[in-house]
Each structure stands twice: as structure tokens, then as C-alpha cells.
Protein backbone atom coordinates (compact mmCIF):
# COMPACT_ATOMS: atom_id res chain seq x y z
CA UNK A 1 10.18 6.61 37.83
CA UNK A 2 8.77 3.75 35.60
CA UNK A 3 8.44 4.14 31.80
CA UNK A 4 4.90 3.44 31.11
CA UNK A 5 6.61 1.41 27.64
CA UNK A 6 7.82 -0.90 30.23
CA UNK A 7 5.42 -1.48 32.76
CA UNK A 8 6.10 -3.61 35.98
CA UNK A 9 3.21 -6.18 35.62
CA UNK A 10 3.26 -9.61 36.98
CA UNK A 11 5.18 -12.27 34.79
CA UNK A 12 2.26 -14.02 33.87
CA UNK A 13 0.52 -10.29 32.58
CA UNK A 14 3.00 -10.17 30.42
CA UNK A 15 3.35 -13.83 29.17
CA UNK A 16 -0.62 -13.42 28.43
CA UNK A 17 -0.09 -10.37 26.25
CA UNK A 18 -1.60 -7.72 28.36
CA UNK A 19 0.04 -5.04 26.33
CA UNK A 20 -0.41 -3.16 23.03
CA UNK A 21 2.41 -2.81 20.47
CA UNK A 22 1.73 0.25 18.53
CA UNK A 23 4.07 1.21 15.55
CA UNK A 24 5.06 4.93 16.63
CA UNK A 25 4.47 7.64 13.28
CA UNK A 26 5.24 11.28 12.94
CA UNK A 27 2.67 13.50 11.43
CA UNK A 28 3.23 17.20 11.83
CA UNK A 29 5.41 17.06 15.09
CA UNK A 30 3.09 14.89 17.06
CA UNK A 31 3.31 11.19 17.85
CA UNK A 32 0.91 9.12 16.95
CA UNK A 33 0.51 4.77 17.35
CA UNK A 34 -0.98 2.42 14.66
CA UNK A 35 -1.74 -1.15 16.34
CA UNK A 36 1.11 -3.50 14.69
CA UNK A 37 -1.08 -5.56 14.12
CA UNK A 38 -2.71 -3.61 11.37
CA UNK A 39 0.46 -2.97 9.85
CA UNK A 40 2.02 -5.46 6.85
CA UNK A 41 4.05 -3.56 5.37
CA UNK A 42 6.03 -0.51 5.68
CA UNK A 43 7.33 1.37 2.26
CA UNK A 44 8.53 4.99 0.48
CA UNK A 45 5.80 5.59 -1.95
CA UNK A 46 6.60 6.67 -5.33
CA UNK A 47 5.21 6.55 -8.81
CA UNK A 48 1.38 7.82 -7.50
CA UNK A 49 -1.27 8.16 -9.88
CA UNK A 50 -3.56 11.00 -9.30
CA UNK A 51 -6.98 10.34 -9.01
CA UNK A 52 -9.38 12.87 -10.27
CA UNK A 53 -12.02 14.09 -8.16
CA UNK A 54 -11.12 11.88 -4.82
CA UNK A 55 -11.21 13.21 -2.14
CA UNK A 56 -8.53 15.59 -0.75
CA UNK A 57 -6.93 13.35 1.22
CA UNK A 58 -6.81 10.65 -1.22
CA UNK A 59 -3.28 11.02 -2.42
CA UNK A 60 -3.31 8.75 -5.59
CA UNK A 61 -3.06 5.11 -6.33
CA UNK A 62 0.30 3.02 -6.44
CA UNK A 63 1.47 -0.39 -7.30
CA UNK A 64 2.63 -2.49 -4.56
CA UNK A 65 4.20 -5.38 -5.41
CA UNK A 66 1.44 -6.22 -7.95
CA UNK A 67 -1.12 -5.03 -6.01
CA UNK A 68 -3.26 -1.99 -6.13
CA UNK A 69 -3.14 0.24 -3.38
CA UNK A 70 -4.94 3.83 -2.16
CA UNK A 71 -2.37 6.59 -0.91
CA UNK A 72 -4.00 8.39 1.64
CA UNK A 73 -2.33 11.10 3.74
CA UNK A 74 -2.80 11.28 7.48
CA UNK A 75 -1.79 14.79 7.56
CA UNK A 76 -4.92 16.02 5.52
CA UNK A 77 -7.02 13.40 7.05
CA UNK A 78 -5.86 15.39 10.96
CA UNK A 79 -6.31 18.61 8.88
CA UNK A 80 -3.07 19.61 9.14
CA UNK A 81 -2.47 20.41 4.91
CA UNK A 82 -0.35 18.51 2.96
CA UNK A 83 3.33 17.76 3.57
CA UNK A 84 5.78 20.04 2.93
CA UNK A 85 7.10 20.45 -0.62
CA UNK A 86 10.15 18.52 -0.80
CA UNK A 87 10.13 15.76 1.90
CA UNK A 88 10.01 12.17 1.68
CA UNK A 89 6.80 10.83 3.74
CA UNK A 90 6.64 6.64 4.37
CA UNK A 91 3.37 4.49 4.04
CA UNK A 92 2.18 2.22 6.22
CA UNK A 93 0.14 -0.73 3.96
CA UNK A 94 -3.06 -1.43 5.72
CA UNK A 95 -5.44 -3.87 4.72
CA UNK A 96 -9.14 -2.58 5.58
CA UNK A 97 -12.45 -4.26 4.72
CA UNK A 98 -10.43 -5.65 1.81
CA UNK A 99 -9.10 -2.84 0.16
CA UNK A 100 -4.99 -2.43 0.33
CA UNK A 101 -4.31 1.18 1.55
CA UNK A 102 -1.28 3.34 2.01
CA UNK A 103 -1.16 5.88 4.89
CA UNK A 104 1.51 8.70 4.30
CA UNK A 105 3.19 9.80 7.53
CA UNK A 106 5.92 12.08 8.17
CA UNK A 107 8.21 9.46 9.50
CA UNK A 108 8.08 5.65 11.15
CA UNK A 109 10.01 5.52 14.80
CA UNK A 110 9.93 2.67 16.72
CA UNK A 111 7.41 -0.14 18.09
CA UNK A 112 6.25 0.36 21.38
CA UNK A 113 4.66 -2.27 23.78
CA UNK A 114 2.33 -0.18 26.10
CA UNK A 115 0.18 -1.01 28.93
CA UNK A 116 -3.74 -0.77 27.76
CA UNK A 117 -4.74 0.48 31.30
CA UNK A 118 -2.23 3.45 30.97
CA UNK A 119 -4.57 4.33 28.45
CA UNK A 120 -6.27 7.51 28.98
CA UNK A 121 -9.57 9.20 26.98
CA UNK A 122 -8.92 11.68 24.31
CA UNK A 123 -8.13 15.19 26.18
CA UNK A 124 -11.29 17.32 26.33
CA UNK A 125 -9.18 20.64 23.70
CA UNK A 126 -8.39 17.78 21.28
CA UNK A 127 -9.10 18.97 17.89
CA UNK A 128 -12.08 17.44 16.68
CA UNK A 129 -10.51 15.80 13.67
CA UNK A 130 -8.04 14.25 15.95
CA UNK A 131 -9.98 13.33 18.58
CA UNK A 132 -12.37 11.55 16.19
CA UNK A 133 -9.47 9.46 14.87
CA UNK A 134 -7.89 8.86 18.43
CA UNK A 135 -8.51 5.46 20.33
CA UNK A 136 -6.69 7.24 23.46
CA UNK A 137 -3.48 8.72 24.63
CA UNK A 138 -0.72 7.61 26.43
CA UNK A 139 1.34 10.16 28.44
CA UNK A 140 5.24 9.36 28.12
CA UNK A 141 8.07 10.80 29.38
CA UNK A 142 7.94 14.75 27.72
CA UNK A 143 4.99 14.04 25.20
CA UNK A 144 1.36 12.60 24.47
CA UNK A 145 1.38 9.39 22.12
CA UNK A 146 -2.26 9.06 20.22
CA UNK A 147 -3.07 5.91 19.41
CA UNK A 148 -4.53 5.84 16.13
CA UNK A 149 -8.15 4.11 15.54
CA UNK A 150 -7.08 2.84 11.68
CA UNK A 151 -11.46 1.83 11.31
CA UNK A 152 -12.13 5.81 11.49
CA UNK A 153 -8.59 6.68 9.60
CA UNK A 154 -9.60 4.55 6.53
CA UNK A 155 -13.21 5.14 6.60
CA UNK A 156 -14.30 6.44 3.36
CA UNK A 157 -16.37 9.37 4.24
CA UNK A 158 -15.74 12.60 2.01
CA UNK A 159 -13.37 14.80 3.16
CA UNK A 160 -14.78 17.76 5.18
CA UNK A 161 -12.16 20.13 3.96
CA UNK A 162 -10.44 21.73 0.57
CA UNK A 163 -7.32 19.38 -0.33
């Protein structure tokens, strides 16, 4: 049985790029895949500064290297509450219509080059929340992978739910 990570395509698929590297995150148990390309940096936030009256999953401001960035956490944004009191989430720093952002995950695995046609649509019982932030899944070996669409992550609509 093939691993749909590494697909048997023709050499010249795969010399064209015919794939899509997604950085692999952890939020509340599930797998989840940011496009790499959207990703500059990855970092352990610390030092936030609250922002008063954001929205709930606005998770404060930081300083990145000299720039400004947004702390936003992926687990509120899913609706799945905050992280639990005593871990240590990572960021990924995403740049989006200009602004630098931070995404808090769980945890950052590994970079995964997938096959876009082993794509599949959202499953029909996907939570709304999810489902509106999901470009697709990918079934791998055990478990779905949900590949992240960052636009609809980072959109700033206000949050829908108590922080």
C-alpha cells in the first residue's frame, strides 16, 4: 500500500511540482496542514500584550524581531476553547494582506509533500467552524489531515463565540 505523502507520479510530475507541502500542526488532537509557503517563520511566543476588547481569539500582540505581530489562537478560532493552562503552544508567523500574524497551535510536526488530487472535499459532519476554515482533507494512514485555508483563518471577522 502506497503512502499518499509519497505518491508514485511520473518523474516529470514531480520535477514540475505537482505536489503540496503543507507544514503539519496539532490543535486539540487533530492534524491540521498550513501551505509552507505561507509560513516564514516558526517561534514560542512569549511576552504577549493583551489587547482589550479584541476579539476572543485574538490572543495579544508580540514583538518579533522588531516587528509587530497579532497572536491569534487556532484553537478558539476551530472553537475548541483555549489551550490548556500550563502548556507551551508554537506560532506560525504569517504574513496576510500585510499585517504580520502569529497563529498559536498545539504543536509543529513535520512538512509533508502531498498529492493535490488526493485531495478530498470537507466531510459532510465537519463542524461548521472547521469546515469553513478547511481547503480539504487528506486521508493518511490511521487519520484525516485538514489542510488549513490561512485567507479564512486570518480573516478578521468578529469572533462568533465568548473567548
Amino acid at each position: 500500500m502506497s503512502n499518499p505523502a509519497t505518491t508514485d507520479k511520473p518523474a516529470g510530475a514531480q520535477a514540475a511540482g505537482a505536489h503540496n507541502e503543507l507544514v503539519t500542526v496539532r490543535v486539540a488532537g487533530e492534524l491540521l496542514g498550513v501551505p509552507i509557503g505561507r509560513v516564514h517563520d516558526v517561534f514560542v511566543p512569549n511576552s504577549l500584550t493583551s489587547v482589550p476588547l479584541a476579539p476572543g481569539e485574538i490572543v495579544g500582540l508580540l514583538n518579533l524581531r522588531g516587528r509587530v505581530v497579532t497572536a491569534l489562537s487556532l484553537r478558539r478560532l476551530l472553537g475548541v476553547g483555549s489551550a490548556p493552562a500550563g502548556s507551551t503552544q508554537t506560532a506560525l508567523g504569517i504574513e496576510h494582506v500585510g499585517e504580520s500574524d502569529g497563529l498559536l497551535v498545539d504543536s509543529v510536526g513535520e512538512v509533508m509533500k502531498l498529492d493535490p488530487e488526493q485531495r478530498q472535499p470537507n466531510p459532510t459532519h465537519m463542524d461548521r467552524r472547521w469546515a469553513a476554515l478547511s481547503r480539504g482533507v487528506y486521508r493518511l494512514d490511521g487519520e484525516l489531515l485538514i489542510e488549513l485555508d490561512v485567507d479564512a483563518a486570518l480573516a478578521r471577522e468578529p469572533s462568533r463565540q465568548a473567548a
